[in-house]
Each structure stands twice: as C-alpha cells, then as structure tokens.
C-alpha atoms as a PDB file:
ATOM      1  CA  UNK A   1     -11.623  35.260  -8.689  1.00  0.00           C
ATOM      2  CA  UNK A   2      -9.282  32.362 -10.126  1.00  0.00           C
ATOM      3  CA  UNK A   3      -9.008  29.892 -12.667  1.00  0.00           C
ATOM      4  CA  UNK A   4      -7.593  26.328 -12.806  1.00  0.00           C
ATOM      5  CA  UNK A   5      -7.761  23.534 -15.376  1.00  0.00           C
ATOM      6  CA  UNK A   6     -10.402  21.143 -14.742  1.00  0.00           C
ATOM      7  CA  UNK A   7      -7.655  17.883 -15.437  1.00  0.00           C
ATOM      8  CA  UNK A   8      -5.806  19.560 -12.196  1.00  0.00           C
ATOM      9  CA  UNK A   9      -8.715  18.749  -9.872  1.00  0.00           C
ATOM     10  CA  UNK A  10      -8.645  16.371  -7.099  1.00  0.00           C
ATOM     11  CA  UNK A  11     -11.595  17.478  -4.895  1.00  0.00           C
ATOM     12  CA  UNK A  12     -13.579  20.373  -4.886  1.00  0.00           C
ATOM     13  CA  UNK A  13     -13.927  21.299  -0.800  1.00  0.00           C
ATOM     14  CA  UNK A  14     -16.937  23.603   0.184  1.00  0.00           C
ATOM     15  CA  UNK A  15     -16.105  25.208   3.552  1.00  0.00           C
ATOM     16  CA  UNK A  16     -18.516  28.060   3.748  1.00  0.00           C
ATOM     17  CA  UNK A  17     -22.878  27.948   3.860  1.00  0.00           C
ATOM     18  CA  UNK A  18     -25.109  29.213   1.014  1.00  0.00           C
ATOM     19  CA  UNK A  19     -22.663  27.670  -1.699  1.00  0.00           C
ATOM     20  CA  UNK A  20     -24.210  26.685  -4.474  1.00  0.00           C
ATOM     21  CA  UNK A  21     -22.984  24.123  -7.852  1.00  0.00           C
ATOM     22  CA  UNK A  22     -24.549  23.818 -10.702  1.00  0.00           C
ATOM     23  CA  UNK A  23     -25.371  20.007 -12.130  1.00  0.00           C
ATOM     24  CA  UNK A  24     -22.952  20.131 -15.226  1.00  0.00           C
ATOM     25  CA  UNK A  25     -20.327  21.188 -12.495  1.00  0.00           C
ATOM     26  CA  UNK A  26     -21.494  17.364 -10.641  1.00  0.00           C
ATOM     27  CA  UNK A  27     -22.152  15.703 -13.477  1.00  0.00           C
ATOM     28  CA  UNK A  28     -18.459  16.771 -14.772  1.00  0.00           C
ATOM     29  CA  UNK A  29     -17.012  16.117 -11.313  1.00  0.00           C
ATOM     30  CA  UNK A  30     -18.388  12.536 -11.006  1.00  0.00           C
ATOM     31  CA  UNK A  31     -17.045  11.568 -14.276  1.00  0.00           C
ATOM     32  CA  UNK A  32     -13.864  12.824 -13.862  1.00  0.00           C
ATOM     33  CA  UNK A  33     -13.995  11.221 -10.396  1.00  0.00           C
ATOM     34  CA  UNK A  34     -13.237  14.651  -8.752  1.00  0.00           C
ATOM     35  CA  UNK A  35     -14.567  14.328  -5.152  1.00  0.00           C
ATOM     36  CA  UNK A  36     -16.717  17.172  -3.435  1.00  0.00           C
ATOM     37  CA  UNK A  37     -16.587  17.783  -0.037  1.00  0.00           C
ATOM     38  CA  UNK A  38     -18.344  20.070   2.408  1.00  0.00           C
ATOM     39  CA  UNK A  39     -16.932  20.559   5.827  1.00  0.00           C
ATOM     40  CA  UNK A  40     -18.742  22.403   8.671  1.00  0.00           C
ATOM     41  CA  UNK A  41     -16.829  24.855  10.977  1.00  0.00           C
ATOM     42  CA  UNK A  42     -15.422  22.106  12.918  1.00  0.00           C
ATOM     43  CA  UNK A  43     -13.592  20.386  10.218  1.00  0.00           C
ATOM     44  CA  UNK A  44     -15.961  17.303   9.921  1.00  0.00           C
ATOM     45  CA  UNK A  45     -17.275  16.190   6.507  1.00  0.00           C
ATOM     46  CA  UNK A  46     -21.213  16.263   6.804  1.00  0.00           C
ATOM     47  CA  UNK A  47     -21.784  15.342   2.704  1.00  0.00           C
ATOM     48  CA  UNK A  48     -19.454  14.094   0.239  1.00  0.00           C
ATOM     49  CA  UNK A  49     -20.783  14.141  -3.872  1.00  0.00           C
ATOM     50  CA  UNK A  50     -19.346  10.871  -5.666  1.00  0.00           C
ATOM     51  CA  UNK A  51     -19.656   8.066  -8.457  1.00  0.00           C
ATOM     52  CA  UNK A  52     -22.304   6.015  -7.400  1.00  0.00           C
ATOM     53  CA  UNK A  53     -20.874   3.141  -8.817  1.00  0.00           C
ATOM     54  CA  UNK A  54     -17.276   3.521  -7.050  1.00  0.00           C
ATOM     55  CA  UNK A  55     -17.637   0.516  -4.957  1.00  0.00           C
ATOM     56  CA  UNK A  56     -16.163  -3.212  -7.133  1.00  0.00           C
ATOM     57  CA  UNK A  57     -18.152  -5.921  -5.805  1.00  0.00           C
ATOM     58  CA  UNK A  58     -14.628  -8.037  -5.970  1.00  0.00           C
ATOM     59  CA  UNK A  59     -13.026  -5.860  -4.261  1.00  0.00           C
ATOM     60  CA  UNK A  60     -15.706  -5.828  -1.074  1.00  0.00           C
ATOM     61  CA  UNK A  61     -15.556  -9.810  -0.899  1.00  0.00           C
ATOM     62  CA  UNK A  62     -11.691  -9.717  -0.839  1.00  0.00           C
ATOM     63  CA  UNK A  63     -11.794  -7.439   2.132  1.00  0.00           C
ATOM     64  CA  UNK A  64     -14.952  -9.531   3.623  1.00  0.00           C
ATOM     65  CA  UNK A  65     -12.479 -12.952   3.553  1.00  0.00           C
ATOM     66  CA  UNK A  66      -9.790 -11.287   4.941  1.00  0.00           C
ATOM     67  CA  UNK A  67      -8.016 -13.738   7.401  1.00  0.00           C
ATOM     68  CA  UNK A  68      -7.823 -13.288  10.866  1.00  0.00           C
ATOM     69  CA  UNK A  69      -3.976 -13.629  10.821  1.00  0.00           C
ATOM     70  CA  UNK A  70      -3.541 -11.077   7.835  1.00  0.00           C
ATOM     71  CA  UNK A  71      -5.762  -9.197   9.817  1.00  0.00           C
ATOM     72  CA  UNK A  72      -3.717  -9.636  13.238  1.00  0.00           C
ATOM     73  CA  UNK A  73      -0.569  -8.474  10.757  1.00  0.00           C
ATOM     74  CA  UNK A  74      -2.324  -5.965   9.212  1.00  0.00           C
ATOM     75  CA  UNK A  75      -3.216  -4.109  12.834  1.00  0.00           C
ATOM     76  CA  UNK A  76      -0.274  -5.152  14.375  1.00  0.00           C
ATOM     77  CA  UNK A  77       1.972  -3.213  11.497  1.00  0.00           C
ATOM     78  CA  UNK A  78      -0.604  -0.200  11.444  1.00  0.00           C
ATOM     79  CA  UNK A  79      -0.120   0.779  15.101  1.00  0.00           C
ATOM     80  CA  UNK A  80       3.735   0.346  14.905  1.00  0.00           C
ATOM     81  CA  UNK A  81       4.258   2.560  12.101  1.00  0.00           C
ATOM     82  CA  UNK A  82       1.719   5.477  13.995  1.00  0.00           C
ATOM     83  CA  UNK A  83       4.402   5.023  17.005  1.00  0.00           C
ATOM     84  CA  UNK A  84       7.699   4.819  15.101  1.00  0.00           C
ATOM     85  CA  UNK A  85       6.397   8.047  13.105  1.00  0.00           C
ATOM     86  CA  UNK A  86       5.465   9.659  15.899  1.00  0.00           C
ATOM     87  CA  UNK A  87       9.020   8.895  17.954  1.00  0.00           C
ATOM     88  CA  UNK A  88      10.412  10.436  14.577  1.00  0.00           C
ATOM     89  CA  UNK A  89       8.535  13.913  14.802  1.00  0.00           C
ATOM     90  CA  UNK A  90       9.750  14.292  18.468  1.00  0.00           C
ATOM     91  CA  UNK A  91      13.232  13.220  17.503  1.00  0.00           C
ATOM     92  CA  UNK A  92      13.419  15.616  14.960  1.00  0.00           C
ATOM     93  CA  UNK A  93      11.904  18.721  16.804  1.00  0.00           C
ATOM     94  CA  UNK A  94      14.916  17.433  19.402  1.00  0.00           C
ATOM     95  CA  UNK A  95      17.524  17.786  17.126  1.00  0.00           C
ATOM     96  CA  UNK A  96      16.086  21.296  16.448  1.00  0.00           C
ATOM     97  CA  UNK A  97      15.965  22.080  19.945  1.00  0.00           C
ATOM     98  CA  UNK A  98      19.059  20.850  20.970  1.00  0.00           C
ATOM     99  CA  UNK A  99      21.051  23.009  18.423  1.00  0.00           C
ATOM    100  CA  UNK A 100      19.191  26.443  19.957  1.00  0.00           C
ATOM    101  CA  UNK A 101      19.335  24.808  23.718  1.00  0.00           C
ATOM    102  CA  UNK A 102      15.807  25.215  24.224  1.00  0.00           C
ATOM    103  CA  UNK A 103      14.111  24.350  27.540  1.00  0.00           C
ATOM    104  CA  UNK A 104      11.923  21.901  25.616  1.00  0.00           C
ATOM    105  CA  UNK A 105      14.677  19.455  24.842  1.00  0.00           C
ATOM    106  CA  UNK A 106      14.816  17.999  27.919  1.00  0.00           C
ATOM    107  CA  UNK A 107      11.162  16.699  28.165  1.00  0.00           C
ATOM    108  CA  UNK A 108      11.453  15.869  24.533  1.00  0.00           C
ATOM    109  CA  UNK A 109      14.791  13.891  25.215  1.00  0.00           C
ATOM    110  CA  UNK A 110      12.802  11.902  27.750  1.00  0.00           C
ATOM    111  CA  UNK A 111       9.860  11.411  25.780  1.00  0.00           C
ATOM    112  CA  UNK A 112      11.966   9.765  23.029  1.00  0.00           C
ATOM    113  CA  UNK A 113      13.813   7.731  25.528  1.00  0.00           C
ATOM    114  CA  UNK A 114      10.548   6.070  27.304  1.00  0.00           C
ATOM    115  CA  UNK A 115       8.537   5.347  23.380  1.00  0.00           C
ATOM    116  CA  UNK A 116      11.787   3.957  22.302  1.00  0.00           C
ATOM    117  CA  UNK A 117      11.563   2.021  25.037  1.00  0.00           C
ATOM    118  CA  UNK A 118       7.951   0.926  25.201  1.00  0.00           C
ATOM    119  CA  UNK A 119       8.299  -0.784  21.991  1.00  0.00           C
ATOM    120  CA  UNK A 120       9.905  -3.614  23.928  1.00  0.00           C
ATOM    121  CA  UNK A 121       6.694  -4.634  25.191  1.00  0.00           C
ATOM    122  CA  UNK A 122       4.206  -4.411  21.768  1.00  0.00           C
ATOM    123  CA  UNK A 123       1.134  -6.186  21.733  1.00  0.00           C
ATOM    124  CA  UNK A 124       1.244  -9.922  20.617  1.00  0.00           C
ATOM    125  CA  UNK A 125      -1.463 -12.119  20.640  1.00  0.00           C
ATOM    126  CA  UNK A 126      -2.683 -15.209  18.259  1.00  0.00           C
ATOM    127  CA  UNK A 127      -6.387 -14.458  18.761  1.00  0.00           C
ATOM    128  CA  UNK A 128      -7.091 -11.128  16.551  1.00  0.00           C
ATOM    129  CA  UNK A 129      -9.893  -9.671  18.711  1.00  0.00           C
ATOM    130  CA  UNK A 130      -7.653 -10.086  21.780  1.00  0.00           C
ATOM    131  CA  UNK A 131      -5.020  -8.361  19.723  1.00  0.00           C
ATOM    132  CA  UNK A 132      -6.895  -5.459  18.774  1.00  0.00           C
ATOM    133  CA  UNK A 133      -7.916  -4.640  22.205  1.00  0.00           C
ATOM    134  CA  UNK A 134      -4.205  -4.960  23.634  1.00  0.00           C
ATOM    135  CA  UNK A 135      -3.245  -2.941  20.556  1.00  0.00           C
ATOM    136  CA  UNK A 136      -5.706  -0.017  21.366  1.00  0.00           C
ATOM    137  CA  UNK A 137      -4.363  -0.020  24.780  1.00  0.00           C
ATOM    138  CA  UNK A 138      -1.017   0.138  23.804  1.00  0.00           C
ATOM    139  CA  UNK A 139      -1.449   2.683  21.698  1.00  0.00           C
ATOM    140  CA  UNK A 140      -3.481   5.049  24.264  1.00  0.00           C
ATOM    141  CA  UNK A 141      -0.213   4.660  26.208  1.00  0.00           C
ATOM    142  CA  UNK A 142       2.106   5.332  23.691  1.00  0.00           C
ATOM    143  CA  UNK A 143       0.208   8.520  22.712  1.00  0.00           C
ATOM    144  CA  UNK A 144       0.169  10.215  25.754  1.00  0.00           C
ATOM    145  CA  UNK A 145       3.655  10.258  26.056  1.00  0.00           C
ATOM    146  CA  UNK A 146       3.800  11.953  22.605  1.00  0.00           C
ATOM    147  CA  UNK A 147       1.428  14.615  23.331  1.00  0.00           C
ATOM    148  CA  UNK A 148       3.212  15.045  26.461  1.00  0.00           C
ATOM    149  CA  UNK A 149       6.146  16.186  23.739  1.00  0.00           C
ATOM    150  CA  UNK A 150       3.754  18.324  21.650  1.00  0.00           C
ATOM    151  CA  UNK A 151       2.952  19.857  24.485  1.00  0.00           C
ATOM    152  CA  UNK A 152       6.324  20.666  25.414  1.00  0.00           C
ATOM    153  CA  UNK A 153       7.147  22.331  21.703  1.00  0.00           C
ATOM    154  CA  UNK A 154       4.058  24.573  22.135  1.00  0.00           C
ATOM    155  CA  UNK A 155       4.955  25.622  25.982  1.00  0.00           C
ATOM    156  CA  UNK A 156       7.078  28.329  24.533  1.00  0.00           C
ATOM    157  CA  UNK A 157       4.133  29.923  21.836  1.00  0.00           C
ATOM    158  CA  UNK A 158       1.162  32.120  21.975  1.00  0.00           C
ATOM    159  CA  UNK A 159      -0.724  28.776  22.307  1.00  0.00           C
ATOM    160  CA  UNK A 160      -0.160  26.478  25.285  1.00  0.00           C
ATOM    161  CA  UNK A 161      -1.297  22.960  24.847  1.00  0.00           C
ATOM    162  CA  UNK A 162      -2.610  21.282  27.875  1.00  0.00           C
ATOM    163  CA  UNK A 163      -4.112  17.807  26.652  1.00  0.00           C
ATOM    164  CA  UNK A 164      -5.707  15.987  23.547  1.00  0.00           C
ATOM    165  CA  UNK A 165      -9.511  16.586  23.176  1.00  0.00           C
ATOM    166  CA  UNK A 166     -10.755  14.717  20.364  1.00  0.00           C
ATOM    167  CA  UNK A 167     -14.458  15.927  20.695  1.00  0.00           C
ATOM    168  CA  UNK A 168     -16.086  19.338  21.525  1.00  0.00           C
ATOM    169  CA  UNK A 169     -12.427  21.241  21.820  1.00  0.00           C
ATOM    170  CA  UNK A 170     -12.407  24.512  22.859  1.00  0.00           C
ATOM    171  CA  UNK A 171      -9.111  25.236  22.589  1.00  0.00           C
ATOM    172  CA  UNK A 172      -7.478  26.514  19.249  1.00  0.00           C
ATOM    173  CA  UNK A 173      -4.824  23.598  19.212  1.00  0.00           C
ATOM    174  CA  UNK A 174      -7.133  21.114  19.298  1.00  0.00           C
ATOM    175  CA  UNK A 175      -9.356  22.640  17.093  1.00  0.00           C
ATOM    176  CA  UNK A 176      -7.001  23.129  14.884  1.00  0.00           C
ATOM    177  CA  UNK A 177      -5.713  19.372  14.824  1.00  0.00           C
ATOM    178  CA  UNK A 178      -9.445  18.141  14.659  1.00  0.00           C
ATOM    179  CA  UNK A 179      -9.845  20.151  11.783  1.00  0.00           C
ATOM    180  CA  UNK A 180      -6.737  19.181   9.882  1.00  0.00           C
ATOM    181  CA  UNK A 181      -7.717  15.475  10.488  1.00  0.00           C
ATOM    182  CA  UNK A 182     -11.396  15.976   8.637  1.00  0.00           C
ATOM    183  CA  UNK A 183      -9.248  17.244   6.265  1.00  0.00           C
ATOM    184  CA  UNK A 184      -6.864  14.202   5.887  1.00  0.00           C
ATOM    185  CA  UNK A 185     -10.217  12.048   5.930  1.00  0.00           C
ATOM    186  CA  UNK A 186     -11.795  13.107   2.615  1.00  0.00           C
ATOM    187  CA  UNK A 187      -8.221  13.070   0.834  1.00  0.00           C
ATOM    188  CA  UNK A 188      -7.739   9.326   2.073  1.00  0.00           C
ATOM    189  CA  UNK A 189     -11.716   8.708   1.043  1.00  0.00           C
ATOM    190  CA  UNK A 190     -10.917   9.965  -2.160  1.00  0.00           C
ATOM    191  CA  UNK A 191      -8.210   7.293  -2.416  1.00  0.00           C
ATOM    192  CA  UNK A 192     -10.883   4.622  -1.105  1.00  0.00           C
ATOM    193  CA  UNK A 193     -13.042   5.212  -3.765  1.00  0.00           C
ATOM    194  CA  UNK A 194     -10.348   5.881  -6.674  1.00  0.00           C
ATOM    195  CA  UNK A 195      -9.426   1.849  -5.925  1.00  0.00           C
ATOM    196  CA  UNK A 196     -13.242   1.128  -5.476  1.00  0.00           C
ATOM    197  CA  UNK A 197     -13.076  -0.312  -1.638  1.00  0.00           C
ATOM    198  CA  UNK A 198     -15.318  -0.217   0.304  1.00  0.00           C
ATOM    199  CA  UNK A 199     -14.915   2.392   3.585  1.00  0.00           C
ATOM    200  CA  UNK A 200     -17.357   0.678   6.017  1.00  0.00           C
ATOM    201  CA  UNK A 201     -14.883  -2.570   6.097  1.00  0.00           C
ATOM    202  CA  UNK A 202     -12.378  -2.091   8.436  1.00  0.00           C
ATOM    203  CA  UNK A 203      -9.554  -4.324  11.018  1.00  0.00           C
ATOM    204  CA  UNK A 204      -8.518  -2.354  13.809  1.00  0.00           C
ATOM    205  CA  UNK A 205     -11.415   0.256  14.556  1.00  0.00           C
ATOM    206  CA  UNK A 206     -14.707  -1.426  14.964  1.00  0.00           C
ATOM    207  CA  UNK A 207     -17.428  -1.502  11.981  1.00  0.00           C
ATOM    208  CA  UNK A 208     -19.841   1.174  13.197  1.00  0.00           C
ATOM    209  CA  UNK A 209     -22.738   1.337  10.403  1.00  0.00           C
ATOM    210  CA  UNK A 210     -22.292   3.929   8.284  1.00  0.00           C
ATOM    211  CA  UNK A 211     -19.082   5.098   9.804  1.00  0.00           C
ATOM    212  CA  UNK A 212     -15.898   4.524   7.097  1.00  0.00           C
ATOM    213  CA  UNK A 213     -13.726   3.121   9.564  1.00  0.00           C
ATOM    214  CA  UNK A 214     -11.697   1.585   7.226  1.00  0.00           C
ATOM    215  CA  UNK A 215     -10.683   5.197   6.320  1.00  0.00           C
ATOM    216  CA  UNK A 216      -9.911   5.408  10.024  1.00  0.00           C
ATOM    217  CA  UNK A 217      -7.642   2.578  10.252  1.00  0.00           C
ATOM    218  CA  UNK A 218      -5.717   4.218   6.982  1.00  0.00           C
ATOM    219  CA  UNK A 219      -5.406   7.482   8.132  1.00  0.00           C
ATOM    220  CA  UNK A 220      -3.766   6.392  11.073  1.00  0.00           C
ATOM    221  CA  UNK A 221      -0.176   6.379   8.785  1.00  0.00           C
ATOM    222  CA  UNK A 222      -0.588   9.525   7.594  1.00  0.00           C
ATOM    223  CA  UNK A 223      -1.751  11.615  10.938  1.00  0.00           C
ATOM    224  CA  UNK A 224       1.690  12.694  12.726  1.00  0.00           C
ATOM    225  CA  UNK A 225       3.326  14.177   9.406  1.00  0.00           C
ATOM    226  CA  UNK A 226       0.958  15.408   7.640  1.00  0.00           C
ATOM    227  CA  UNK A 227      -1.629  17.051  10.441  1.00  0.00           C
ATOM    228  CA  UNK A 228       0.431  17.562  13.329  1.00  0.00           C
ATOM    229  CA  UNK A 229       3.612  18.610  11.973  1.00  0.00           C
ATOM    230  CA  UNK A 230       1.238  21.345  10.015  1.00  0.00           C
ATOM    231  CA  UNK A 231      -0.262  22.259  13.163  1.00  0.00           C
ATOM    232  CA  UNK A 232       2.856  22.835  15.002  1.00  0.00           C
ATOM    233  CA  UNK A 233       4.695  24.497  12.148  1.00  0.00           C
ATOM    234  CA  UNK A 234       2.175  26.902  11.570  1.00  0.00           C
ATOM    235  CA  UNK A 235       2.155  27.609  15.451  1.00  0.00           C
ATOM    236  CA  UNK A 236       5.624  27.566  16.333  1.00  0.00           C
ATOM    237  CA  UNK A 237       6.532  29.891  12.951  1.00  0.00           C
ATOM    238  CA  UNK A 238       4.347  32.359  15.199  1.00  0.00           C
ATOM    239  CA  UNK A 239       1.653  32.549  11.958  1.00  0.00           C
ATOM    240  CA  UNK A 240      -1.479  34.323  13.134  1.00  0.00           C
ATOM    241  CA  UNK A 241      -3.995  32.396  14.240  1.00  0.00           C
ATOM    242  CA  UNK A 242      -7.388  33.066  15.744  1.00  0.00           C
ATOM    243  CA  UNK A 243     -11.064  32.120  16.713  1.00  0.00           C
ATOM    244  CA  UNK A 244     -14.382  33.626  16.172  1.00  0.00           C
ATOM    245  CA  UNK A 245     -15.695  35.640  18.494  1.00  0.00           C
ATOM    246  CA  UNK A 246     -19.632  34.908  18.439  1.00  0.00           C
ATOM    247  CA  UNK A 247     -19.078  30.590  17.860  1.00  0.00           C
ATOM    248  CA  UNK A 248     -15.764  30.157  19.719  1.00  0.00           C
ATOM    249  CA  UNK A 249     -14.168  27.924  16.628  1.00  0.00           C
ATOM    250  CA  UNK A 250     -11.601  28.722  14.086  1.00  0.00           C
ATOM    251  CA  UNK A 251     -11.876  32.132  11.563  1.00  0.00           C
ATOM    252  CA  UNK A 252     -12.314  31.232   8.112  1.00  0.00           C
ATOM    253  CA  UNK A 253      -8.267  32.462   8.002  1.00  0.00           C
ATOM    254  CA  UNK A 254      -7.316  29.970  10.147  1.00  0.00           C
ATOM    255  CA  UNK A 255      -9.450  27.359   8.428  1.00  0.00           C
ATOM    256  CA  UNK A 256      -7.467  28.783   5.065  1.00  0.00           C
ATOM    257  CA  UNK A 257      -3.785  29.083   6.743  1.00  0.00           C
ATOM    258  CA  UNK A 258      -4.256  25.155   7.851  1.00  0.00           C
ATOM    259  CA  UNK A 259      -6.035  23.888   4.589  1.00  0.00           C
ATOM    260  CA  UNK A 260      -3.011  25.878   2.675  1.00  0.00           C
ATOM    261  CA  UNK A 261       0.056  24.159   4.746  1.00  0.00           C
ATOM    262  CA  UNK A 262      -1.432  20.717   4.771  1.00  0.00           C
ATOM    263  CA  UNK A 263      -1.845  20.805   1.105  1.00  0.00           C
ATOM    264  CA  UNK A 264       1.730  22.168   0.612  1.00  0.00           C
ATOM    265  CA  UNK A 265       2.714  18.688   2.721  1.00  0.00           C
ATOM    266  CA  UNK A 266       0.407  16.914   0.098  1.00  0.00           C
ATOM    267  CA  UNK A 267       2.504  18.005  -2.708  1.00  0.00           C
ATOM    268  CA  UNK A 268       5.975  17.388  -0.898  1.00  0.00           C
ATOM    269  CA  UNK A 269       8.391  14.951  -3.044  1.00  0.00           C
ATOM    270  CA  UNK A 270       8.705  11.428  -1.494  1.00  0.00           C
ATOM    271  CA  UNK A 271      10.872   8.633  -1.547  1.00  0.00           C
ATOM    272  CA  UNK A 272       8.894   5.313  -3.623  1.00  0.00           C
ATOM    273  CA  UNK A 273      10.866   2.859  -4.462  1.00  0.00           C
ATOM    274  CA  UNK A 274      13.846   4.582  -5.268  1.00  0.00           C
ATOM    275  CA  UNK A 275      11.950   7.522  -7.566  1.00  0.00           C
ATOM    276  CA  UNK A 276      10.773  10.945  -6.710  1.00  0.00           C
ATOM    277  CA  UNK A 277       7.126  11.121  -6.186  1.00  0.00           C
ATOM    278  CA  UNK A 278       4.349  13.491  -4.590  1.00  0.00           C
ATOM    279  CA  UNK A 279       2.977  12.868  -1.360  1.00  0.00           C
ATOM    280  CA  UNK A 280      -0.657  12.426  -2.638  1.00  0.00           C
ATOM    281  CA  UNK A 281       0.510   9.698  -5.549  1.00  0.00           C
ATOM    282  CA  UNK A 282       2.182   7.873  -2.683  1.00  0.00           C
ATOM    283  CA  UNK A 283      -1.116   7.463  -0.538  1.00  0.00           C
ATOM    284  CA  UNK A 284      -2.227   6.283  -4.191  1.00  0.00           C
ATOM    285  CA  UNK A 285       0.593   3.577  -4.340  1.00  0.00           C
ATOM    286  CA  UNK A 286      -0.187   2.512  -0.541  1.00  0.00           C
ATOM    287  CA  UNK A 287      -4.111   1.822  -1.052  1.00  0.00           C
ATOM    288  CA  UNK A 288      -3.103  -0.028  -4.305  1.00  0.00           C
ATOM    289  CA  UNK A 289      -0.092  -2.092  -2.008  1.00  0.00           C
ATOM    290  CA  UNK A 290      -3.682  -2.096   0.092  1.00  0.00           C
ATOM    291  CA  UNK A 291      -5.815  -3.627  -2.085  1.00  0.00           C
ATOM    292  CA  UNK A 292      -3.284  -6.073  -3.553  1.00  0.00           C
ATOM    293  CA  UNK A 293      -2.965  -7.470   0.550  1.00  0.00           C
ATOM    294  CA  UNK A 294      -6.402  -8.088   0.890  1.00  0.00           C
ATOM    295  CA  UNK A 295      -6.711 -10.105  -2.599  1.00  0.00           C
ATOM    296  CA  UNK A 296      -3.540 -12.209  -1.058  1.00  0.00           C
ATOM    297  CA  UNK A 297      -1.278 -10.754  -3.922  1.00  0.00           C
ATOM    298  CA  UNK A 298       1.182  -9.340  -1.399  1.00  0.00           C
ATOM    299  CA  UNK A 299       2.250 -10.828   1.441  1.00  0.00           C
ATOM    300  CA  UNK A 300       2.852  -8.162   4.137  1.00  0.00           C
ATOM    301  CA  UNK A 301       0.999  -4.305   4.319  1.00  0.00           C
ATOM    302  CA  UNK A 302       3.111  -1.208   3.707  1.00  0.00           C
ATOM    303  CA  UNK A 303       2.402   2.010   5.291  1.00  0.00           C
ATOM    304  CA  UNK A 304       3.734   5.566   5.057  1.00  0.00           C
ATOM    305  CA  UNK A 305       7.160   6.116   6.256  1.00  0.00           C
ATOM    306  CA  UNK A 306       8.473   9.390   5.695  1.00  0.00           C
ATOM    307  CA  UNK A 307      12.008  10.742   5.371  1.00  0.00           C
ATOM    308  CA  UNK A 308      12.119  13.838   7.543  1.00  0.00           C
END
C-alpha cells in the first residue's frame, strides 16, 4: 500500500484491532529507537513497544533532587506559558474575526480582555505544595474563560461546543480534542525516552504510580497550538467529520483527518534561536533545555512559544 525509508521513522502508531508485527519489525524498531504505539478508539495509548534500557539512572536522581524552589519555578513558568499561549490563539482567531466582522469577535474581544487581565493576580507562594495547589486553581479559572472563546469560534459550524469534558465525551468536539491529546502524549513520550527520563517523575501533576505525569506536566506547552488549533481548523474549514454509528466515537476518517493535520503542525518550521527548525526537533531542544534544568546546568526552564 506504501513505502517509506526505515531512517524516516519516528513512531509506528497502530490505531486499528487484529494488527499484527513481526519481531524483526520490534527488534529493528527498538534499536533504531522508533516508538510503537497502539491507541484504542478513544485516542488513549493502552501499550507502547520500547528500549528497555531507555531510562539513565543519572538522569532519574537529577530529577529525584530537584529543589523545591526550581520546582516552584519550574510550575510557576509551565502554567504561564499554557495561559499566555492560549490568550494568543484567541487573539489571533480575533484578528481573523474582526477583519470578516463576525459575531464571534465580540465574546472573543472580551475573553482576551479578562485573561489579560487575570494575569495580574498569578499564583505566588514560597512553599511549593501550596503553590501547586493555587496554581491548579488558577489555571481551572483561566481555562474556562478560554473555552468560553472556543466555544464562541465553533457557535457558527456544524459542531456547537457547549463545555470541556475531559472523560467519557460524547460529543465529537471533545472527542476529537481527547483524541488529539493521546496523540500529543506518545510524541512527547517519545521525547522522554529519546533523553532517557524518567515519565513517572513529575512537579506540577501529582505522581500517580504508573501514570507518566511528568509527560503531563510537558505536554501542557504544547496543547493549545498543536491540538486545539488542529481541532478548530479542521472544524471551522467545514472538513467532514463524523462518528460511528454502532459505538458513538470517531470514524476511522476522522481519527485519519485529525492524526493527518496534527502531524502537518509537527512538521511546521519554528523559530530556535534565531534558525529555522521543525516543530518536532524543537520539542527535542526543549526536553534537552529540560534535562539540562534538572542537572542545575541551566538556570531557568524554557517552554514552547510559538510565533503564530
């Protein structure tokens, strides 16, 4: 059905049951350090094949004896850059809308106004667990003032969107978001284990056994431009979307349509330090930046701020 060189390879996804790889394709995979990845119909990894050995022991203890104040920085920077990038995707669907004088400027207008405001009154805190519990709260805020705007863009499409559902969404926007973010989660795991950290350690979401919330906390940067400007793009370019009718979740088309656009944001050019690079050999520089942070070679975190 197609070809493509083997050196070309990032991750191998599996999407559909009864799919079947042969060892030498494993083997190969896991010492090229190619990831594979099977997602269920929702979107949500349930098995990921990788080097067993992609964990360095050096790396764990410098993440283990972190400081609580580069942790309180660390958290502190993460949630600000979610909520500046997420003011910047409403005010750049508002200069859209303003040039066409769409009823959606308005609410989007005063949706910028009050998060440009509510960064007047970020979190601060000296104790770190105080901090990441005013941080969360903060946060919850914040976000529901920028869904409010999401919902506004998609008031004038085939597909209303009335509220976030993180969990059980029957609705195709949600769905749709949900299953873009599984998606972003095994591209930022596959950065987690290129740099050989470990994705159980984590500073603002809470270590939850086997969960990789430290993939959580970095996939936090990446969420508003990469997933949910994919989401609305494909929706408010009036792309066909749809759900099956017997389980109620997205058709394999969708699935396809959303897998296609996010990886055609993965391979947008970037600004890096004054070069040209891809999106995916940023998130590459970032968990290096990372990983350099936690061993105390850099002083402050960096996190993905994109030019729109």
């Amino acid at each position: 059905i197609a070809s493509k060189p083997i050196n070309t390879i990032r991750q191998i996804s599996i999407l559909a049951e009864g799919i079947t790889l042969s060892s030498y394709i494993t083997k190969h995979c896991a010492k090229k350090e190619i990831q594979i990845a099977y997602f269920d119909s929702h979107g949500k990894i349930y098995a990921t094949i990788n080097n067993p050995s992609n964990i360095l022991p050096e790396n764990m203890q410098a993440q283990l004896l972190l400081s609580d104040e580069k942790k309180s920085l660390f958290i502190a920077e993460l949630v600000k850059n979610k909520a500046q990038n997420q003011l910047k995707l409403l005010k750049y669907y508002a200069k859209y809308h303003r040039k066409k004088s769409s009823s959606a400027y308005d609410t989007l207008e005063v949706c910028s106004n009050y998060m440009k405001e509510k960064f007047k009154d970020f979190p601060q805190d000296k104790n770190y667990e105080q901090l990441c519990k005013k941080l969360f709260l903060w946060e919850a805020q914040f976000a529901l003032v920028y869904w409010r705007g999401v919902r506004a863009l998609l008031s004038e499409t085939e597909y209303p969107f009335a509220e976030r559902e993180y969990q059980n969404a029957t609705d195709i926007v949600n769905q749709m978001l949900n299953y873009g973010y599984a998606l972003l989660e095994s591209k930022v795991m596959r950065t987690i284990h290129t740099w050989q950290l470990s994705p159980n350690i984590s500073y603002l979401h809470a270590t939850n056994g086997k969960d990789p919330t430290l993939c959580f906390d970095l996939m936090e940067q990446y969420r508003t431009f990469v997933v949910d400007r994919s989401v609305i793009a494909i929706i408010t370019k009036g792309e066909k979307i749809a759900q099956e009718e017997n389980s109620g979740l997205l058709s394999l088309d969708t699935r396809k349509k959303l897998i296609s656009k996010i990886n055609e944001r993965w391979f947008s050019v970037e600004k890096y330090k004054r070069k040209e690079i891809l999106l995916s050999e940023l998130m590459h520089k970032l968990m290096e930046h990372f990983l350099k942070f936690c061993k105390g070679e850099e002083n402050k975190p960096k996190f993905y701020n994109p030019k729109w």
